[in-house]
C-alpha atoms as a PDB file:
ATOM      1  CA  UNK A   1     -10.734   0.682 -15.269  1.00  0.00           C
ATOM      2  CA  UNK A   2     -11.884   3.732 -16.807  1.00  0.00           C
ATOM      3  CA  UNK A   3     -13.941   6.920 -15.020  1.00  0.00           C
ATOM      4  CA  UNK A   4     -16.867   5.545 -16.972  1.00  0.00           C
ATOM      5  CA  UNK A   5     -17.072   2.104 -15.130  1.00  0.00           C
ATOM      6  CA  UNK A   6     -16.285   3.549 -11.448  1.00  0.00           C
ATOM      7  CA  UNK A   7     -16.050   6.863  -9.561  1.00  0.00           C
ATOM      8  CA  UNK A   8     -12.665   7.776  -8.010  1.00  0.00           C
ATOM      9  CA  UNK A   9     -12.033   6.222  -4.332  1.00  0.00           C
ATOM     10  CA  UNK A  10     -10.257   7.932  -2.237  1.00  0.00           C
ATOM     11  CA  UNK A  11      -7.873   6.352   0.507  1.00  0.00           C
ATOM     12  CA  UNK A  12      -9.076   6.212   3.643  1.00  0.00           C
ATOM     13  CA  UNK A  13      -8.209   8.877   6.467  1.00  0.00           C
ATOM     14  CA  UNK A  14      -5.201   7.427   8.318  1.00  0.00           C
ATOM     15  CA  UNK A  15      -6.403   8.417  11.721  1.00  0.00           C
ATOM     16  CA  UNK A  16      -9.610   6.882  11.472  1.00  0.00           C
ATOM     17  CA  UNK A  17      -8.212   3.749  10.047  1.00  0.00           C
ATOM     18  CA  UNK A  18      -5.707   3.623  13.041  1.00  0.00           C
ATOM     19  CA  UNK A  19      -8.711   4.281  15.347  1.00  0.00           C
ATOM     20  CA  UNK A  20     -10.848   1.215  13.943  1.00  0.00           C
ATOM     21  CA  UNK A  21      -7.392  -0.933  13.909  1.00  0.00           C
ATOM     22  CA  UNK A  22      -6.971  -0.433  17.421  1.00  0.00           C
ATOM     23  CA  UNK A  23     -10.753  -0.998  18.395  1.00  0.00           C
ATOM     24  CA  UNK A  24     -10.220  -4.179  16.927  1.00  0.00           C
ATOM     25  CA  UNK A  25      -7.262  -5.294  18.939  1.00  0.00           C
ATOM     26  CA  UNK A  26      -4.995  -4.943  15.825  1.00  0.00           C
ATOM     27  CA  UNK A  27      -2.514  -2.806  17.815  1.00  0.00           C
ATOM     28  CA  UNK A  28       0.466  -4.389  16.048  1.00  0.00           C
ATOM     29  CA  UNK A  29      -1.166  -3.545  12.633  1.00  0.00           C
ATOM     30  CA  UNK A  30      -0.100   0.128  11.675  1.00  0.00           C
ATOM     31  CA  UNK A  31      -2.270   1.739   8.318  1.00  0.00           C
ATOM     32  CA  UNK A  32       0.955   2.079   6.569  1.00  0.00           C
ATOM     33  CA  UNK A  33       2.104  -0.888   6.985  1.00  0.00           C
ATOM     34  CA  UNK A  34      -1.210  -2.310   5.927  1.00  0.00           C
ATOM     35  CA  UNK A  35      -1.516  -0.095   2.606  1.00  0.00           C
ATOM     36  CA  UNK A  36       2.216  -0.963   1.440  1.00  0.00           C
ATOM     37  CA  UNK A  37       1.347  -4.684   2.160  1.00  0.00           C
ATOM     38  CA  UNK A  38      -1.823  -4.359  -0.052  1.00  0.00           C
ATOM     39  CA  UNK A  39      -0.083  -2.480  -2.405  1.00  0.00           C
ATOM     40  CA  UNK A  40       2.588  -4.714  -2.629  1.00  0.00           C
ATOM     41  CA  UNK A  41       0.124  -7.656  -3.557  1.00  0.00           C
ATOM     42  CA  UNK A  42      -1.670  -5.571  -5.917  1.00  0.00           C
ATOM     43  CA  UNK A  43       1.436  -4.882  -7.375  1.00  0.00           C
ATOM     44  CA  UNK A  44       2.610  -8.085  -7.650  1.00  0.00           C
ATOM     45  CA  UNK A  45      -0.767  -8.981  -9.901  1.00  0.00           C
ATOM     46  CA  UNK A  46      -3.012  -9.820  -7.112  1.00  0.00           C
ATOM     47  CA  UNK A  47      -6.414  -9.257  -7.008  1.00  0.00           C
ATOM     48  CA  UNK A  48      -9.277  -9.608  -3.673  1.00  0.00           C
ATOM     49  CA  UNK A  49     -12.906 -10.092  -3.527  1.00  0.00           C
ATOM     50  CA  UNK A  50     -14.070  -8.504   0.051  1.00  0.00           C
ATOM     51  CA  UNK A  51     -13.943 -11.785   1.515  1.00  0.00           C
ATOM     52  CA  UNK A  52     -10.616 -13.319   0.274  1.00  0.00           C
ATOM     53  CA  UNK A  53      -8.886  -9.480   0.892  1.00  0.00           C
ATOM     54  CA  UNK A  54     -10.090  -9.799   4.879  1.00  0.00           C
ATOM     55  CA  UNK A  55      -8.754 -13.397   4.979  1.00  0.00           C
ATOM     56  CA  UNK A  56      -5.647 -12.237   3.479  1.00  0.00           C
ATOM     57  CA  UNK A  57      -4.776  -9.093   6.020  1.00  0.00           C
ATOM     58  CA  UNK A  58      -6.007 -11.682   9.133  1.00  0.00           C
ATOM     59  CA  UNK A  59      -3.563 -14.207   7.946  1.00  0.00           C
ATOM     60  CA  UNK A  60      -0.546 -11.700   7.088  1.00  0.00           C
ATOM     61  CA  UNK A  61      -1.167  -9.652   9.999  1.00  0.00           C
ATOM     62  CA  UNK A  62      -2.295 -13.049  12.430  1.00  0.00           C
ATOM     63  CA  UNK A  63      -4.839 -10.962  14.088  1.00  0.00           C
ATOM     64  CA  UNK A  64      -8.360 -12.160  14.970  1.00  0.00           C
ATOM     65  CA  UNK A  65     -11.317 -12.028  11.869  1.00  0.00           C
ATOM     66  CA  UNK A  66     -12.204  -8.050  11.810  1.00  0.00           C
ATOM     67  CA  UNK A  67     -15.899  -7.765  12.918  1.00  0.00           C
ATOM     68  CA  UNK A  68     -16.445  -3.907  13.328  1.00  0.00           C
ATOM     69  CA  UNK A  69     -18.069  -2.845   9.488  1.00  0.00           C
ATOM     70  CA  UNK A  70     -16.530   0.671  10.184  1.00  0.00           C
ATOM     71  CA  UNK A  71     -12.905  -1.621   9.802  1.00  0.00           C
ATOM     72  CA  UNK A  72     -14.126  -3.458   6.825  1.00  0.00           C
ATOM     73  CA  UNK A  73     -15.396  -1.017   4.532  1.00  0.00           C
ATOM     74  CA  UNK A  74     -12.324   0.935   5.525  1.00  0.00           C
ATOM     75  CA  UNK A  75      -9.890  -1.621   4.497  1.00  0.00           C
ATOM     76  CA  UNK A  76     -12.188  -2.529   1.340  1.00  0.00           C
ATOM     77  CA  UNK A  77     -11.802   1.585   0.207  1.00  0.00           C
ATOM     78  CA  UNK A  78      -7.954   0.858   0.944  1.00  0.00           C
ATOM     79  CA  UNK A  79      -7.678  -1.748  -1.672  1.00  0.00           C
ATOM     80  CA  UNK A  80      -9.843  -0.050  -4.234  1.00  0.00           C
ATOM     81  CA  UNK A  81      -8.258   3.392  -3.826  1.00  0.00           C
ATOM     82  CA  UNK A  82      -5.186   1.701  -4.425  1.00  0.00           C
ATOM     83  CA  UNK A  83      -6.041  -0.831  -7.239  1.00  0.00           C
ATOM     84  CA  UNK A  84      -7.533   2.316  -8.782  1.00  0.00           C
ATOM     85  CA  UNK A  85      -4.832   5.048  -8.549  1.00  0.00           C
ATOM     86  CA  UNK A  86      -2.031   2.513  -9.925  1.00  0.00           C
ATOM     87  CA  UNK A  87      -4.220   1.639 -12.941  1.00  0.00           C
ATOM     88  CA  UNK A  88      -5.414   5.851 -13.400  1.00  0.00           C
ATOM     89  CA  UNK A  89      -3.230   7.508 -16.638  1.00  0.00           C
ATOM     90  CA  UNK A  90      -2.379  10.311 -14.521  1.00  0.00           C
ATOM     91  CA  UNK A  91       0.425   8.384 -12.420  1.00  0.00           C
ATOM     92  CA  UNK A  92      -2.602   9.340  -8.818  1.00  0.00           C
ATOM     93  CA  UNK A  93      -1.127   6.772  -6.731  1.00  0.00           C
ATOM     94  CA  UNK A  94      -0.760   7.991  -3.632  1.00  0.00           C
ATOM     95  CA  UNK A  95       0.963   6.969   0.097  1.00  0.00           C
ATOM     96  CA  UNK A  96      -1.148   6.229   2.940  1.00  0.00           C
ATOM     97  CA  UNK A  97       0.721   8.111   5.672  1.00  0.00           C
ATOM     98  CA  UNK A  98       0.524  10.437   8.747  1.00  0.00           C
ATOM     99  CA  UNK A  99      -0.596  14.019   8.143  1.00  0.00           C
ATOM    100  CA  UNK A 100       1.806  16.344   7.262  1.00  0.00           C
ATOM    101  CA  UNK A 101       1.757  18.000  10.870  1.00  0.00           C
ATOM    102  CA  UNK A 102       2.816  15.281  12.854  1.00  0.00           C
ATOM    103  CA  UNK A 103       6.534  15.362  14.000  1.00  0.00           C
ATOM    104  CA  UNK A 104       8.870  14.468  10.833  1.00  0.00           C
ATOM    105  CA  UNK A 105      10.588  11.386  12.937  1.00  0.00           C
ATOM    106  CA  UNK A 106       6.668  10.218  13.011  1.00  0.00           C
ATOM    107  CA  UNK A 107       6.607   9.986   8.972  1.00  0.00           C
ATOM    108  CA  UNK A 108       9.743   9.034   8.190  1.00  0.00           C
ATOM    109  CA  UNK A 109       9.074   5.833  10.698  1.00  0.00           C
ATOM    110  CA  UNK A 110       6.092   5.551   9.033  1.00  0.00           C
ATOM    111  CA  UNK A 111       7.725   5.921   5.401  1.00  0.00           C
ATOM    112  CA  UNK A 112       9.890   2.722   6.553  1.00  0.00           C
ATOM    113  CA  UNK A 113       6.896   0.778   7.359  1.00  0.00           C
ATOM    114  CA  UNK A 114       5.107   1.137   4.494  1.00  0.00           C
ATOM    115  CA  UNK A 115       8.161   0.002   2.337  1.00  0.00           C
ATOM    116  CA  UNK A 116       8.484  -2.607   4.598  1.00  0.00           C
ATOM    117  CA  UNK A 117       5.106  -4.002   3.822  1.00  0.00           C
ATOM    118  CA  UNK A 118       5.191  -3.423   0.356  1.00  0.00           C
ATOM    119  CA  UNK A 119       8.674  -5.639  -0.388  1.00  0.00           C
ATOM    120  CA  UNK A 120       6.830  -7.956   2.255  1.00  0.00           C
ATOM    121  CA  UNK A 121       3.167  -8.213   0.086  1.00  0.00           C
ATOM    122  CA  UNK A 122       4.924  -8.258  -3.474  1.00  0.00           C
ATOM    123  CA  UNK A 123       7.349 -10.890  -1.676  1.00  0.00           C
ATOM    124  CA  UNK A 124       4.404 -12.868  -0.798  1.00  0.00           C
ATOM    125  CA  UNK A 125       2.587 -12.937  -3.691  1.00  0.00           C
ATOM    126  CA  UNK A 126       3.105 -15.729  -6.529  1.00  0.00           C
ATOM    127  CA  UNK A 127       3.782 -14.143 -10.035  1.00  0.00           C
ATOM    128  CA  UNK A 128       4.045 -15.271 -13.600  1.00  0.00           C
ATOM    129  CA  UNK A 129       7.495 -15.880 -15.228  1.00  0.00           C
ATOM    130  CA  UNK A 130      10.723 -16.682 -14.090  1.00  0.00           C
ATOM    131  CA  UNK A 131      11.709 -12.832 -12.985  1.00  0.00           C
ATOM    132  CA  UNK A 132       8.830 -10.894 -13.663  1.00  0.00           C
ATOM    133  CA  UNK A 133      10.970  -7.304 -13.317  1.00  0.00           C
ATOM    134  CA  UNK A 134      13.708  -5.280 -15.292  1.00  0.00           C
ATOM    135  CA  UNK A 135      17.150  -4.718 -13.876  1.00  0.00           C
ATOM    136  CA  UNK A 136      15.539  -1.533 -12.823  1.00  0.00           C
ATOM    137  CA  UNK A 137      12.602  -2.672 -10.925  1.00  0.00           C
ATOM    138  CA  UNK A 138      14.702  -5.260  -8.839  1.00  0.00           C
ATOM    139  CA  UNK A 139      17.258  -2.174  -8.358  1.00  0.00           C
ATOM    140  CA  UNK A 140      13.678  -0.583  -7.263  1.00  0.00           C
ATOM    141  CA  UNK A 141      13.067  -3.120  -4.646  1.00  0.00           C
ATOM    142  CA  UNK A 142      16.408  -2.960  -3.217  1.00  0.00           C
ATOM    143  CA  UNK A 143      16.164   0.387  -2.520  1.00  0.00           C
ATOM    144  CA  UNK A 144      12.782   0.169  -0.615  1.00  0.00           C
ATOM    145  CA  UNK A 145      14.749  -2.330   1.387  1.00  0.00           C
ATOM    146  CA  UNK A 146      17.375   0.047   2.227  1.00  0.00           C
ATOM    147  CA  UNK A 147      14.771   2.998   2.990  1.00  0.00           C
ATOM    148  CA  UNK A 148      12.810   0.371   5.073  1.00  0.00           C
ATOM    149  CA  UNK A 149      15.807   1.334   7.547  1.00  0.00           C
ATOM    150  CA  UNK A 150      15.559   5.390   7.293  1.00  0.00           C
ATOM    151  CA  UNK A 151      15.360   7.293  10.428  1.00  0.00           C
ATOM    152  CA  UNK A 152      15.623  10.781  11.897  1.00  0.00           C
ATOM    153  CA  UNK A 153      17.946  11.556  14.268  1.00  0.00           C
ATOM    154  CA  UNK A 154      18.002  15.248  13.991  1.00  0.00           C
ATOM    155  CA  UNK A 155      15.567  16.711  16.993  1.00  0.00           C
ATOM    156  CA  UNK A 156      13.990  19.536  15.275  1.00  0.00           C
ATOM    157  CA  UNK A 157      11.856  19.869  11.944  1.00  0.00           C
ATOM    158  CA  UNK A 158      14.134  21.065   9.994  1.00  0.00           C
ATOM    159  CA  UNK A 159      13.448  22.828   6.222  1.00  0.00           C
ATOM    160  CA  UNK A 160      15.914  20.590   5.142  1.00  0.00           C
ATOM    161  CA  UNK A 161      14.980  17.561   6.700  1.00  0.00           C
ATOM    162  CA  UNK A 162      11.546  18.078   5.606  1.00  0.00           C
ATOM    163  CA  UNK A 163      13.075  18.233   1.724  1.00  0.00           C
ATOM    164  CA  UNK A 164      15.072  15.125   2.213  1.00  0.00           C
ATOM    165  CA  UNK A 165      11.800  13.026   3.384  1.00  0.00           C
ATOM    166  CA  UNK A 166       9.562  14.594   0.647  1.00  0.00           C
ATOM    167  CA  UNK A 167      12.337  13.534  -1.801  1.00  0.00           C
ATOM    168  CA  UNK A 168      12.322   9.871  -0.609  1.00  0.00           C
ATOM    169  CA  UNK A 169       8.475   9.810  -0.280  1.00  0.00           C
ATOM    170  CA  UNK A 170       8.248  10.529  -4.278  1.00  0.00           C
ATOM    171  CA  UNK A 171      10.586   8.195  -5.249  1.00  0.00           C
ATOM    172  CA  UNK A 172       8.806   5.416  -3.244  1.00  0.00           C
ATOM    173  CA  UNK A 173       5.410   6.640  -5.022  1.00  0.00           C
ATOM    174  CA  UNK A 174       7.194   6.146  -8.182  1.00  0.00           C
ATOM    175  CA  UNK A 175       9.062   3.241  -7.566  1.00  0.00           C
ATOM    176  CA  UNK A 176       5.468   1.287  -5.980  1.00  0.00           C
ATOM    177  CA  UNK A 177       3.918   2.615 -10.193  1.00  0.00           C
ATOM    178  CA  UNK A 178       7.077   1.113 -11.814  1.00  0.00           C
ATOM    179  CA  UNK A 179       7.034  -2.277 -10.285  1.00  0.00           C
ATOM    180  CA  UNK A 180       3.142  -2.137 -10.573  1.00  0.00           C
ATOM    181  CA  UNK A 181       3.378  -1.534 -14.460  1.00  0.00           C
ATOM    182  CA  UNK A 182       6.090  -4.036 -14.719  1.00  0.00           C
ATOM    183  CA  UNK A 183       4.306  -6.954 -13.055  1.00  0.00           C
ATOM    184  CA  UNK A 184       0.925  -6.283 -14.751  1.00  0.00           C
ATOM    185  CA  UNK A 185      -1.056  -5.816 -17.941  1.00  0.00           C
ATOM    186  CA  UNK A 186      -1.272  -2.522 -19.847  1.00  0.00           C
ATOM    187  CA  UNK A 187      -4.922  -2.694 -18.531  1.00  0.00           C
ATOM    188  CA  UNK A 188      -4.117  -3.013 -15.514  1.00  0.00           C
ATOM    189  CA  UNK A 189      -5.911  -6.800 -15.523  1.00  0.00           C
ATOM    190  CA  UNK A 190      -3.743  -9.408 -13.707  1.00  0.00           C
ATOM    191  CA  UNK A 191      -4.775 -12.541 -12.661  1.00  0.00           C
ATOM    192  CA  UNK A 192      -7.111 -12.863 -10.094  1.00  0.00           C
ATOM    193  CA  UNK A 193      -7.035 -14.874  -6.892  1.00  0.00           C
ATOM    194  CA  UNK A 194      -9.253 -18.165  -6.476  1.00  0.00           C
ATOM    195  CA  UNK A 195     -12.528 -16.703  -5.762  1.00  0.00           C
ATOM    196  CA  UNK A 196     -11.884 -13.406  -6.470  1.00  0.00           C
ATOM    197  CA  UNK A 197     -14.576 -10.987  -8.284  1.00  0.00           C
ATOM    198  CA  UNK A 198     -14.524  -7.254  -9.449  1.00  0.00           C
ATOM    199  CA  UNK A 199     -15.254  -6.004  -5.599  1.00  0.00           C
ATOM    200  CA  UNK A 200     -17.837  -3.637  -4.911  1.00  0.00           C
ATOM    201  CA  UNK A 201     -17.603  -0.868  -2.000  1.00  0.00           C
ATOM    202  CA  UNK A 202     -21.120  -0.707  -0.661  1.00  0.00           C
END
């Protein structure tokens, strides 16, 4: 996917996603765990249409079909922001987590949920070849699992503390690109699911 054949997307606010998640009864569902899950499929060489992607999150998730279009376009710009930025030269990809004002114990939870959803979607998704990753990308994926467990315990924001988690949340960006480049074409083409077509975000 070059510039030429589609303008940027850009990941939807995390607030309003959570907003529209909760409208929709999905209170179990939180938007990081949601983008690592996609992520983790895309990353794994999966591929959605706007139809099969919905069915996919309602079945992962086992909440009801999502009816609000506020929900569905939102979770539609998820997927392509994310497709995109792991295919874009420039290494773009970026986390979908709280802002950068909420308490630290907030992101680092929230850091921990994405991973977990990420091992679970690239878990969950069926991929070519008998391993499919390096030494170094299954090294990768154990050390998401072990982050899935991080925590804060310290009661105040510390300069430190705020290093630390900034540290960890680059190494999961670049640890999500390696496994992504690993599991899929130099073009960033992988094979697509039954059904699927290049999506379009209306």
């Amino acid at each position: 996917m070059t510039h030429e054949q589609a303008a940027a997307v850009e990941l939807p606010d995390f607030d309003t996603l959570a907003d529209w998640l909760v409208e929709e009864g999905a209170l179990t569902v939180s938007p990081s765990e949601l983008h690592g899950l996609l992520a983790g499929q895309v990353a794994a060489g999966a591929r959605f249409d706007p139809v099969t992607l919905l069915q996919r999150i309602q079945e992962l998730f086992d909440i009801e079909p999502l009816q609000g279009e506020g929900v569905r376009k939102s979770i539609m710009q998820l997927y392509l922001a994310t497709l995109q930025q792991f295919e874009a030269p420039d290494f773009s990809f970026e986390l979908l987590l709280p802002e950068d004002d909420q308490p630290l114990a907030v992101r680092a939870e929230a850091l921990g949920i994405w991973c977990s959803g990420f091992l679970s979607g690239f878990g969950l998704q069926e991929r070519k070849g008998p391993q499919g990753l390096s030494v170094e990308g299954q090294e990768t994926l154990r050390d998401l699992a072990q982050i899935v467990q991080i925590s804060t315990e310290a009661d105040a924001d510390t300069e430190e503390d705020e290093g630390d988690l900034m540290e960890v949340q680059e190494y999961v960006r670049m640890a999500a690109l390696l496994v992504f480049s690993e599991c899929n074409e130099p073009d960033g083409q992988a094979a697509p699911e039954a059904g699927a077509e290049t999506p379009v975000l209306h």
